[in-house]
Protein backbone atom coordinates (compact mmCIF):
# COMPACT_ATOMS: atom_id res chain seq x y z
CA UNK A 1 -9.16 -38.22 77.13
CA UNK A 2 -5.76 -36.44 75.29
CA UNK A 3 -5.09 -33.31 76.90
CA UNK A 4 -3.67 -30.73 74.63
CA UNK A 5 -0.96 -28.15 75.27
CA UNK A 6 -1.86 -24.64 73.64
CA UNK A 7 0.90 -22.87 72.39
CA UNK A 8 -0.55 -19.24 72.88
CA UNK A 9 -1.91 -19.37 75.93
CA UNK A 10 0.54 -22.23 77.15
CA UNK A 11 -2.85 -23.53 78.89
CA UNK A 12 -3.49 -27.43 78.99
CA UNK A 13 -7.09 -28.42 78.72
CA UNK A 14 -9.28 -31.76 77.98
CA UNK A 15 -10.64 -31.57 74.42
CA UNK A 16 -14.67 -30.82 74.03
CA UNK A 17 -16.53 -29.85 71.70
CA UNK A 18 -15.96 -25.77 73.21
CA UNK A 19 -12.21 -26.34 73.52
CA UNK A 20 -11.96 -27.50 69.98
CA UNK A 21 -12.67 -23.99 68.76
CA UNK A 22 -9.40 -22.56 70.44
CA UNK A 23 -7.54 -25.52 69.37
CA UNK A 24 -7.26 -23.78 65.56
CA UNK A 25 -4.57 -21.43 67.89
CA UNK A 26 -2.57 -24.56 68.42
CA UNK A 27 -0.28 -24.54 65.51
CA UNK A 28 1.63 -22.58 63.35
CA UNK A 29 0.40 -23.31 59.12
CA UNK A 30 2.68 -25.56 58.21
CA UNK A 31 5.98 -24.46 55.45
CA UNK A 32 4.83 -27.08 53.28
CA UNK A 33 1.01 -25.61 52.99
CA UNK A 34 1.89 -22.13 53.02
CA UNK A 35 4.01 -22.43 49.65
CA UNK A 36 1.36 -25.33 47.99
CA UNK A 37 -1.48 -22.75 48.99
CA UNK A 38 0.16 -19.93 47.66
CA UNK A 39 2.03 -22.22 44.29
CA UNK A 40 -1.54 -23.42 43.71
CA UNK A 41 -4.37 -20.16 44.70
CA UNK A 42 -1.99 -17.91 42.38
CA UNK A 43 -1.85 -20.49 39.69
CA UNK A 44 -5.40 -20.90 39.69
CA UNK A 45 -6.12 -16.81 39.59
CA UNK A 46 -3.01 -16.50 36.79
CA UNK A 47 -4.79 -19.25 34.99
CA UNK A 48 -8.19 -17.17 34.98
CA UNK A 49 -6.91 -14.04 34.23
CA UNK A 50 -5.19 -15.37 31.24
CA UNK A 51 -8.66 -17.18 30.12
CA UNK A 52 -10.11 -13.95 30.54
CA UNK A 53 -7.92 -12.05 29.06
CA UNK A 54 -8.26 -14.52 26.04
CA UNK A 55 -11.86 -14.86 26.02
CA UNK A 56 -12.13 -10.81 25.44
CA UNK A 57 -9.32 -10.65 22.97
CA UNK A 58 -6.78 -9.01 24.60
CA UNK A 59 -4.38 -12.26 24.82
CA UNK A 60 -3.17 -15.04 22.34
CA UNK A 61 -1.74 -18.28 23.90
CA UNK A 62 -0.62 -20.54 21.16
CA UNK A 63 -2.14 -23.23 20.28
CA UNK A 64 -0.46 -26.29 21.33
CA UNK A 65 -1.02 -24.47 25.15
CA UNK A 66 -4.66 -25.13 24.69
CA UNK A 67 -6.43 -28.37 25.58
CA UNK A 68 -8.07 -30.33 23.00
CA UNK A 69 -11.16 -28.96 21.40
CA UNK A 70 -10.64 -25.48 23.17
CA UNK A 71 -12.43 -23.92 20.57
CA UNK A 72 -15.74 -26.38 20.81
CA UNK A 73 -18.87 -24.47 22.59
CA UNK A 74 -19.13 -27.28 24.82
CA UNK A 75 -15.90 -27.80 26.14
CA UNK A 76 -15.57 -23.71 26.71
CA UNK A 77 -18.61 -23.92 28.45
CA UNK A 78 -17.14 -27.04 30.64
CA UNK A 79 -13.83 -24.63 31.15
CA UNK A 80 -15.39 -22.11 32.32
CA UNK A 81 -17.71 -23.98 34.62
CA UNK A 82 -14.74 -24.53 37.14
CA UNK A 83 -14.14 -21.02 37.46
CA UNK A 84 -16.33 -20.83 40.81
CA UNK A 85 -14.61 -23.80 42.31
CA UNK A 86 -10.99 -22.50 41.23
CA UNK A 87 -11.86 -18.75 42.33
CA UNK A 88 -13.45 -20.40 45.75
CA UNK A 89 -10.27 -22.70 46.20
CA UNK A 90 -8.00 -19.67 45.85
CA UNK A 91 -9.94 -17.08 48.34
CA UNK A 92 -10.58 -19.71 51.03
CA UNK A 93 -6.51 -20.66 50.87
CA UNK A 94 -5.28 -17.05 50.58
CA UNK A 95 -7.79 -15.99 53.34
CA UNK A 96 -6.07 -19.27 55.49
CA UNK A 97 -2.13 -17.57 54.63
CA UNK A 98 -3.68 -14.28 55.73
CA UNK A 99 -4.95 -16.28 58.54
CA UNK A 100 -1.96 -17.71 59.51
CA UNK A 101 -0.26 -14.80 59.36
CA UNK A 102 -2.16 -13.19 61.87
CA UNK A 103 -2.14 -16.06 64.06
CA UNK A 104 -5.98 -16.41 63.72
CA UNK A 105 -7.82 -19.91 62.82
CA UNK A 106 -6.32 -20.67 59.15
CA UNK A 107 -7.65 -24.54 59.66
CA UNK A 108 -11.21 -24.18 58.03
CA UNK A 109 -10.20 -22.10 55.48
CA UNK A 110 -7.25 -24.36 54.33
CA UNK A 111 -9.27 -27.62 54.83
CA UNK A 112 -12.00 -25.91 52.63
CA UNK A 113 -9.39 -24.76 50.43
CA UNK A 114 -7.61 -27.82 49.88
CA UNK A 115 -10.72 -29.87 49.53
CA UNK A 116 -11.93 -27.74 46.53
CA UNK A 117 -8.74 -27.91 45.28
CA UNK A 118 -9.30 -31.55 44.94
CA UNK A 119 -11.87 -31.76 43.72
CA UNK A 120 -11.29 -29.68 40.52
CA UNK A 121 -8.47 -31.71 39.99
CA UNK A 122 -10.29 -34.38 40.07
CA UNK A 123 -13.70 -33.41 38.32
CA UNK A 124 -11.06 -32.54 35.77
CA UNK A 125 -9.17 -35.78 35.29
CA UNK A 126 -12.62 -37.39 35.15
CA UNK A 127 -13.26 -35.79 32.18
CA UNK A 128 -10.45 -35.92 30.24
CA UNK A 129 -10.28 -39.92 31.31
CA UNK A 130 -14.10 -39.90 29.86
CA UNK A 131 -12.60 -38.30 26.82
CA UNK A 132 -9.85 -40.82 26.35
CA UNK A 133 -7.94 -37.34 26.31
CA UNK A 134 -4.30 -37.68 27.49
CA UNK A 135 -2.19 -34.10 27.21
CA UNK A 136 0.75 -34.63 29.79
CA UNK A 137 0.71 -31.11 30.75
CA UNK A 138 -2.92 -30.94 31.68
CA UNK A 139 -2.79 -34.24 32.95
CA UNK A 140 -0.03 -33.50 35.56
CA UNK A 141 -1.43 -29.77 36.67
CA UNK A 142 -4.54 -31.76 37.74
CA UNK A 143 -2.90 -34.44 39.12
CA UNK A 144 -1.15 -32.32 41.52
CA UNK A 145 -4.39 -30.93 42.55
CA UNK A 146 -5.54 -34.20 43.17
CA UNK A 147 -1.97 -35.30 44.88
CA UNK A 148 -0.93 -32.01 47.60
CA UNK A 149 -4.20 -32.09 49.37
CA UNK A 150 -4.69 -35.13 49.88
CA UNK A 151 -1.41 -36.20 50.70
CA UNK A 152 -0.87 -33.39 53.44
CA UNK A 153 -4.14 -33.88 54.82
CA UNK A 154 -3.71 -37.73 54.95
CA UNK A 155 0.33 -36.50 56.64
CA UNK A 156 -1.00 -34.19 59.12
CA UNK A 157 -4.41 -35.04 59.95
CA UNK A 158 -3.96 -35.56 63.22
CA UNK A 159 -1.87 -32.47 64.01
CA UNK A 160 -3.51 -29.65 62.13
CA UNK A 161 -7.07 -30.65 61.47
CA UNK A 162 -8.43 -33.11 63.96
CA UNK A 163 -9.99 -30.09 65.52
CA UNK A 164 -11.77 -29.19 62.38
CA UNK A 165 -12.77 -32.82 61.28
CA UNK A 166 -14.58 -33.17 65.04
CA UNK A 167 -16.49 -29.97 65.14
């Protein structure tokens, strides 16, 4: 068995299921996380504050900013069906900064965070692919939902979450 050195108690210890718990004190977040969690969970909460502000009248976006058949019942209803995930995505990864910040365990709630992210990228992509929709802009916001998490997980599996993926 790896032994692992913890860098707030400076203690070394032999990885169980127990020990796994403190290892979330292990490591700092990581720069790279902290600004995609913070780029992304603010984007997603501007983004739904704008659609709410349109939906009760008190904004106007122009048109060419909205996606294709924005004004269909169906596709609204579609829209707004992500809200959850998005709203979910951006708590879980602003509760992880917080976290972080307070050297506490931000591994769950980024994992959690990032993997939502994900998959509202890619729940949207689906659709638009379904569609045969192709809008660059809305293409490429959910592409790099799709893209950060899953590249920095795949990067720093075994350093940041190994804990979390063996509990």
């Amino acid at each position: 068995m790896r032994e692992l050195q913890f860098a707030r108690v400076g203690a070394t210890v032999t990885p169980t299921l127990a020990s796994a718990a403190l290892c979330y004190y292990a490591s700092p977040m990581p720069r790279a996380l902290r600004i995609l969690l913070m780029v992304t969970d603010l984007g997603f909460v501007a983004y739904w504050a704008i659609s709410g502000g349109m939906a009760f009248g008190l904004l106007s976006v122009p048109p060419e900013w909205l996606f294709r058949d924005y004004h269909d019942p169906q596709i609204v209803a579609w829209n707004w069906s992500f809200m959850p995930i998005d709203l979910l995505a951006s708590t879980t990864g602003i509760l992880a900064l917080w976290a972080a910040r307070h050297a506490r365990d931000w591994q769950p709630l980024a994992l959690v965070s990032m993997t939502l992210t994900f998959c509202a990228g890619l729940l949207a992509l689906s659709f638009w692919a379904f569609q045969c929709s192709f809008d660059p802009a809305w293409w490429l916001s959910n592409l790099f939902l799709v893209a950060w998490p899953a590249a920095l997980f795949v990067s720093s599996r075994g350093r940041y979450f190994a804990a979390v993926a063996s509990v």
